[in-house]
C-alpha atoms as a PDB file:
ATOM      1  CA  UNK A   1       0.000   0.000   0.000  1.00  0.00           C
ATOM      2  CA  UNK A   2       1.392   3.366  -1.049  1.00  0.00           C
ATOM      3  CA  UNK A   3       1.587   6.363   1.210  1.00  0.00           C
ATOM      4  CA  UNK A   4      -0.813   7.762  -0.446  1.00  0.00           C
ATOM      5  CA  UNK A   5      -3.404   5.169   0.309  1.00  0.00           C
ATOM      6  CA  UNK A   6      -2.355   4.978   3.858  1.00  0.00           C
ATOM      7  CA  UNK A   7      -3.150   8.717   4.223  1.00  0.00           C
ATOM      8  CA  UNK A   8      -6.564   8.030   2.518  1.00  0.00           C
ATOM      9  CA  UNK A   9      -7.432   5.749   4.351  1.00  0.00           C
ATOM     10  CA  UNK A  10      -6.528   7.734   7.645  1.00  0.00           C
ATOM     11  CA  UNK A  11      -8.767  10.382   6.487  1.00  0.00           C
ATOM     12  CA  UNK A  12     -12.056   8.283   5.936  1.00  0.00           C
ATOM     13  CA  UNK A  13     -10.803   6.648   9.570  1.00  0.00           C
ATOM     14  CA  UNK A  14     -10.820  10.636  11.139  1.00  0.00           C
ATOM     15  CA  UNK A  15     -14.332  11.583   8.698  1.00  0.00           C
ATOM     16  CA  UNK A  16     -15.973   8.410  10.353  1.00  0.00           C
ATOM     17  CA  UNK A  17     -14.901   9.530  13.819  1.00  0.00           C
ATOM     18  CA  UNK A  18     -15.712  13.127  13.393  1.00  0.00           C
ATOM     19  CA  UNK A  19     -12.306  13.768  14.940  1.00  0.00           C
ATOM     20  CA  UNK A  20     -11.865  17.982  14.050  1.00  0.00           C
ATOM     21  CA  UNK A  21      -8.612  17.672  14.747  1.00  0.00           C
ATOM     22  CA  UNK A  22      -7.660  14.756  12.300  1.00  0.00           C
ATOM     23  CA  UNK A  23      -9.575  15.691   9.727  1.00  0.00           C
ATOM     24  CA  UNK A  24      -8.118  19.301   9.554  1.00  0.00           C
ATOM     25  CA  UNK A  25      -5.092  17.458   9.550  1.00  0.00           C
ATOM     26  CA  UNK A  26      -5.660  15.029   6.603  1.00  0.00           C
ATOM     27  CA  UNK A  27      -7.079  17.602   4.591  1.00  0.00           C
ATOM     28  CA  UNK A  28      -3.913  19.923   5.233  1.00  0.00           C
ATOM     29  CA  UNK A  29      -1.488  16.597   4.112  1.00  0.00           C
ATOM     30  CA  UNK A  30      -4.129  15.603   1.317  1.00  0.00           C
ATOM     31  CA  UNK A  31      -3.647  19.481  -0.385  1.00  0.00           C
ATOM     32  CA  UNK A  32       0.030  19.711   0.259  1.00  0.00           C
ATOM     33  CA  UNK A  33      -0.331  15.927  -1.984  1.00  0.00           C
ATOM     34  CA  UNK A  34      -2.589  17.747  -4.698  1.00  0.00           C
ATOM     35  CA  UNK A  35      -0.136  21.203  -4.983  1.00  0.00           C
ATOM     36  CA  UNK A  36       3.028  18.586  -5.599  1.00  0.00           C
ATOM     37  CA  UNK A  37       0.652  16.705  -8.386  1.00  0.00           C
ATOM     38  CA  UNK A  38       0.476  20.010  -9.672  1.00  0.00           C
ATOM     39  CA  UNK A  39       3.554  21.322  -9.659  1.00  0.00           C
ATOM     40  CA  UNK A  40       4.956  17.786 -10.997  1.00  0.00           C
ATOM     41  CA  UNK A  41       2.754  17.495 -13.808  1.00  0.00           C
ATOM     42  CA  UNK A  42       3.475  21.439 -14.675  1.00  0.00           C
ATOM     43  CA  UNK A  43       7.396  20.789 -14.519  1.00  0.00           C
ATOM     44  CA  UNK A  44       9.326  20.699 -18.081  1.00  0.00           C
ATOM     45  CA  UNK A  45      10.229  16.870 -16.475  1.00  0.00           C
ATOM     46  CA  UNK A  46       6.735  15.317 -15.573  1.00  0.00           C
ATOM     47  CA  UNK A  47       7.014  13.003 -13.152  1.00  0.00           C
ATOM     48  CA  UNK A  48       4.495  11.376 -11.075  1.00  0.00           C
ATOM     49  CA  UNK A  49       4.515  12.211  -7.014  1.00  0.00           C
ATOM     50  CA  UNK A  50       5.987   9.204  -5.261  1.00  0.00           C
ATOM     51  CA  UNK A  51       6.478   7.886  -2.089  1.00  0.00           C
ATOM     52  CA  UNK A  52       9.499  10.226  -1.413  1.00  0.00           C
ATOM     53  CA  UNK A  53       7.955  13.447  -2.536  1.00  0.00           C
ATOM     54  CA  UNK A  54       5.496  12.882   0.070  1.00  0.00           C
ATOM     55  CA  UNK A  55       7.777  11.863   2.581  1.00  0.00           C
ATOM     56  CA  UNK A  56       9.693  15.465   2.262  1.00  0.00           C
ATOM     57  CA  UNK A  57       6.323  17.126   2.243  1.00  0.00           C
ATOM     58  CA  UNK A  58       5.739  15.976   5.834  1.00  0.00           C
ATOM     59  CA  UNK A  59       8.995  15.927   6.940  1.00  0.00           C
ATOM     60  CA  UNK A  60       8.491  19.495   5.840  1.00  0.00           C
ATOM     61  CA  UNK A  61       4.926  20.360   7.695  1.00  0.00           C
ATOM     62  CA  UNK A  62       6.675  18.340  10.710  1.00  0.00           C
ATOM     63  CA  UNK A  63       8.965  20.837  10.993  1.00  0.00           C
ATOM     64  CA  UNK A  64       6.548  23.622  10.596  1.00  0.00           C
ATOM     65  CA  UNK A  65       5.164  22.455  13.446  1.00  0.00           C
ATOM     66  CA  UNK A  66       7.757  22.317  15.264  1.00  0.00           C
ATOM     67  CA  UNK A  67       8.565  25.587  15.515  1.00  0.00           C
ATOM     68  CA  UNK A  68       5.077  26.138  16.131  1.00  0.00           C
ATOM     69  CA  UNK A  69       5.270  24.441  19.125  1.00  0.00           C
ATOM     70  CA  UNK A  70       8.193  26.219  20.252  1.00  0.00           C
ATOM     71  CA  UNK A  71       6.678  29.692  20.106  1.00  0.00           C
ATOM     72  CA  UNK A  72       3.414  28.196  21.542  1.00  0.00           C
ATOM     73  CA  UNK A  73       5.784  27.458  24.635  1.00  0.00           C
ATOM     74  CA  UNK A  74       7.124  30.168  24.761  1.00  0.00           C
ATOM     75  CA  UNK A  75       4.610  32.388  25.246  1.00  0.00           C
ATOM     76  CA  UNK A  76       2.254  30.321  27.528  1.00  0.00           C
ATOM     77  CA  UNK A  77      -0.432  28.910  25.009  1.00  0.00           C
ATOM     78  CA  UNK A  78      -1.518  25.667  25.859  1.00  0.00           C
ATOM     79  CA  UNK A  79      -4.641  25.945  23.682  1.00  0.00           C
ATOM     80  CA  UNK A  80      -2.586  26.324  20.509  1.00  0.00           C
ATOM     81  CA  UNK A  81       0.443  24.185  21.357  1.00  0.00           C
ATOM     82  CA  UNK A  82      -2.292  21.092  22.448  1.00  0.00           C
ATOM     83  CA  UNK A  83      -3.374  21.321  18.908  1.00  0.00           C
ATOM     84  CA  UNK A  84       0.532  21.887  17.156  1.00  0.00           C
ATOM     85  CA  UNK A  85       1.544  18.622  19.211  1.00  0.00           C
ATOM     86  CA  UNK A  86      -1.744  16.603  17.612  1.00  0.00           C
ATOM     87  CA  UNK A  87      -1.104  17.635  13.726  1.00  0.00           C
ATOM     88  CA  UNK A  88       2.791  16.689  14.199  1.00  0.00           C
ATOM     89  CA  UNK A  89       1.908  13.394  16.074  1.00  0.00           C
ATOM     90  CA  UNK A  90      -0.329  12.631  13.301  1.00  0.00           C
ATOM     91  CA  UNK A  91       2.221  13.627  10.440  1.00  0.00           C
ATOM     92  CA  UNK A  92       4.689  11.420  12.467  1.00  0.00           C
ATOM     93  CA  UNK A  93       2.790   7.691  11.918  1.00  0.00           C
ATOM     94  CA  UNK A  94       3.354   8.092   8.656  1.00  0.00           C
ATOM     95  CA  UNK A  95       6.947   8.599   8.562  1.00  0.00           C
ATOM     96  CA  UNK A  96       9.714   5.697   9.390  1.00  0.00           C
ATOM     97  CA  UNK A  97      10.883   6.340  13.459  1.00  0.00           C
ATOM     98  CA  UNK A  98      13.231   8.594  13.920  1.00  0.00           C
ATOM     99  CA  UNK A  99      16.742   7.291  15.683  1.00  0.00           C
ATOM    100  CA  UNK A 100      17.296   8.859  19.175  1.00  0.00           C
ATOM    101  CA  UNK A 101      20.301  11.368  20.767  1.00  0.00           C
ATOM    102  CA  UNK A 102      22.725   8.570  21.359  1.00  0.00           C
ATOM    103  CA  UNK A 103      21.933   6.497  18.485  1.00  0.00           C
ATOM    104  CA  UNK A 104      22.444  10.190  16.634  1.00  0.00           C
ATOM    105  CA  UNK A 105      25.304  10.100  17.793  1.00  0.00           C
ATOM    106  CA  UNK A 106      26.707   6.905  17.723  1.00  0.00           C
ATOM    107  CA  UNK A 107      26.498   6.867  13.771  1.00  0.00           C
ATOM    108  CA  UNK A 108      27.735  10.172  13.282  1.00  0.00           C
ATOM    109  CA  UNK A 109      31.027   9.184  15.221  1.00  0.00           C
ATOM    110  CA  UNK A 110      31.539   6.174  13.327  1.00  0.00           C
ATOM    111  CA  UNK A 111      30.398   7.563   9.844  1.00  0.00           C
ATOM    112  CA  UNK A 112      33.128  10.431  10.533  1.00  0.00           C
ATOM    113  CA  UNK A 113      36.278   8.611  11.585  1.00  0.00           C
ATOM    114  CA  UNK A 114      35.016   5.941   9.095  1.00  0.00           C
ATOM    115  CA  UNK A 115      35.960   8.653   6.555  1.00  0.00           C
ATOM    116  CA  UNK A 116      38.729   9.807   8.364  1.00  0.00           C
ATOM    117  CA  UNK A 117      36.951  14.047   8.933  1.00  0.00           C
ATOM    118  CA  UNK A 118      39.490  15.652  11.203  1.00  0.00           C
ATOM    119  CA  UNK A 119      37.785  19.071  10.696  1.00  0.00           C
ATOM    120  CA  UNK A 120      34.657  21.352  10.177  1.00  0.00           C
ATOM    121  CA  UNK A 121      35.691  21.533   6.622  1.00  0.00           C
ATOM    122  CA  UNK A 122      35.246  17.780   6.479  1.00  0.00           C
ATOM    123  CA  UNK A 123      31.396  18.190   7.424  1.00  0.00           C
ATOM    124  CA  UNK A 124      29.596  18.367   3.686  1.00  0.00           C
ATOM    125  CA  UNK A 125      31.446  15.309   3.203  1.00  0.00           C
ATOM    126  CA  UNK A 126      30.043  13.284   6.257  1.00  0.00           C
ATOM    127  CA  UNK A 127      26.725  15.062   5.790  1.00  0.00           C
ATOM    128  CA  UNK A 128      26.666  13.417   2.611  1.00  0.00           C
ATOM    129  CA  UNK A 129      27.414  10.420   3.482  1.00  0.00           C
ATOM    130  CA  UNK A 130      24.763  10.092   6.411  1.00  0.00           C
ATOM    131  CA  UNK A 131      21.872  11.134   3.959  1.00  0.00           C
ATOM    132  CA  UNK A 132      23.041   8.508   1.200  1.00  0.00           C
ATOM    133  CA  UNK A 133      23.098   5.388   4.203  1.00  0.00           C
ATOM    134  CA  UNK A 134      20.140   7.187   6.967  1.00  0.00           C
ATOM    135  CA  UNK A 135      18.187   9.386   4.717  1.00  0.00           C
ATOM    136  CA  UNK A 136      14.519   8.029   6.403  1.00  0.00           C
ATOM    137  CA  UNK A 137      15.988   7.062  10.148  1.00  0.00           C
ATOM    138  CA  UNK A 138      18.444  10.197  10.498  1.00  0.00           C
ATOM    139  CA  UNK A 139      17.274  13.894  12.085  1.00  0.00           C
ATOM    140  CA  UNK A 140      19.751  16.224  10.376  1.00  0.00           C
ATOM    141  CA  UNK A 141      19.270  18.879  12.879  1.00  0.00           C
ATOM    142  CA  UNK A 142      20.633  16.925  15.530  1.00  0.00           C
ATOM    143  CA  UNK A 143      23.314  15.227  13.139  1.00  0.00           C
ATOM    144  CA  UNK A 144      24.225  18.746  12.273  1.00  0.00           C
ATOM    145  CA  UNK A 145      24.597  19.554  16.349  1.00  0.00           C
ATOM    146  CA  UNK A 146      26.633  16.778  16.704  1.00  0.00           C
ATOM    147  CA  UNK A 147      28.994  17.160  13.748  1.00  0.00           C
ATOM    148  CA  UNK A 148      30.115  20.600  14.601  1.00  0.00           C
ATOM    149  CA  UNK A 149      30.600  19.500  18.359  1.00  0.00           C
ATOM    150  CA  UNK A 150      32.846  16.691  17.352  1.00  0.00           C
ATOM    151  CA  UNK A 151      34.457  17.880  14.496  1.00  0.00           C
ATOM    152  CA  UNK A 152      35.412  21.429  16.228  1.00  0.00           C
ATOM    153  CA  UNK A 153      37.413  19.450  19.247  1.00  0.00           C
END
């Protein structure tokens, strides 16, 4: 079953349980879906919108969210951030897990001396490597973090 399905699906799932909060959600992922179709099929190289495509599209609103949720924090509204934390759990499922801190960190040690990087400079390089080998399992935020602490020693 494609992504696309699975999000289907999800959304007749959230329409049957008259969930507000899911189905604002679906409908959000399900016209992010219909503006790539669109801008694929208007491209000089049509292409169809795969699996991946969508995958960076919520990887994308994930983010959004994110920092969503930060400001929400920040200034004290639980209302708002309650409903931030829903959408990006929901945009989560359908995404493969995410490794942890030390697990970060673990690979980006290894991947590093594994290509010998001695410096910053060296960073594009290792970068590059983890999003060949961990582009699904691999937060490059925190990959970044922990590149620039170990590569700056």
């Amino acid at each position: 079953m494609s992504l696309r399905d699975k999000i289907d699906t999800g959304y007749k799932n959230a329409l049957k349980s008259k969930d507000k909060i899911q189905i604002s959600t679906y409908r959000l992922i399900l016209s992010g879906i219909k503006d790539l179709d669109i801008s694929n099929r208007s491209s000089p190289n049509k292409k169809e919108t795969n699996d991946e495509d969508i995958k960076k599209l919520l990887k994308k609103m994930i983010k959004q969210r994110s920092e969503s949720i930060d400001i929400y924090k920040k200034n004290n509204r639980e209302d708002l951030l309650e409903v931030e934390e829903k959408e990006s759990e929901i945009l989560s499922g359908y995404l493969p897990k995410q490794l942890g801190e030390e697990e970060t960190k673990k690979i980006c040690t290894e991947t590093a001396s594994k290509l010998g990087a001695s410096s910053i400079k060296d960073m594009g390089k290792v970068m590059g490597e983890l999003k060949k080998q961990y582009a699904d399992s691999l937060d490059f935020a925190k990959a970044g973090s922990v590149l620039k602490e170990l590569l700056n020693k």
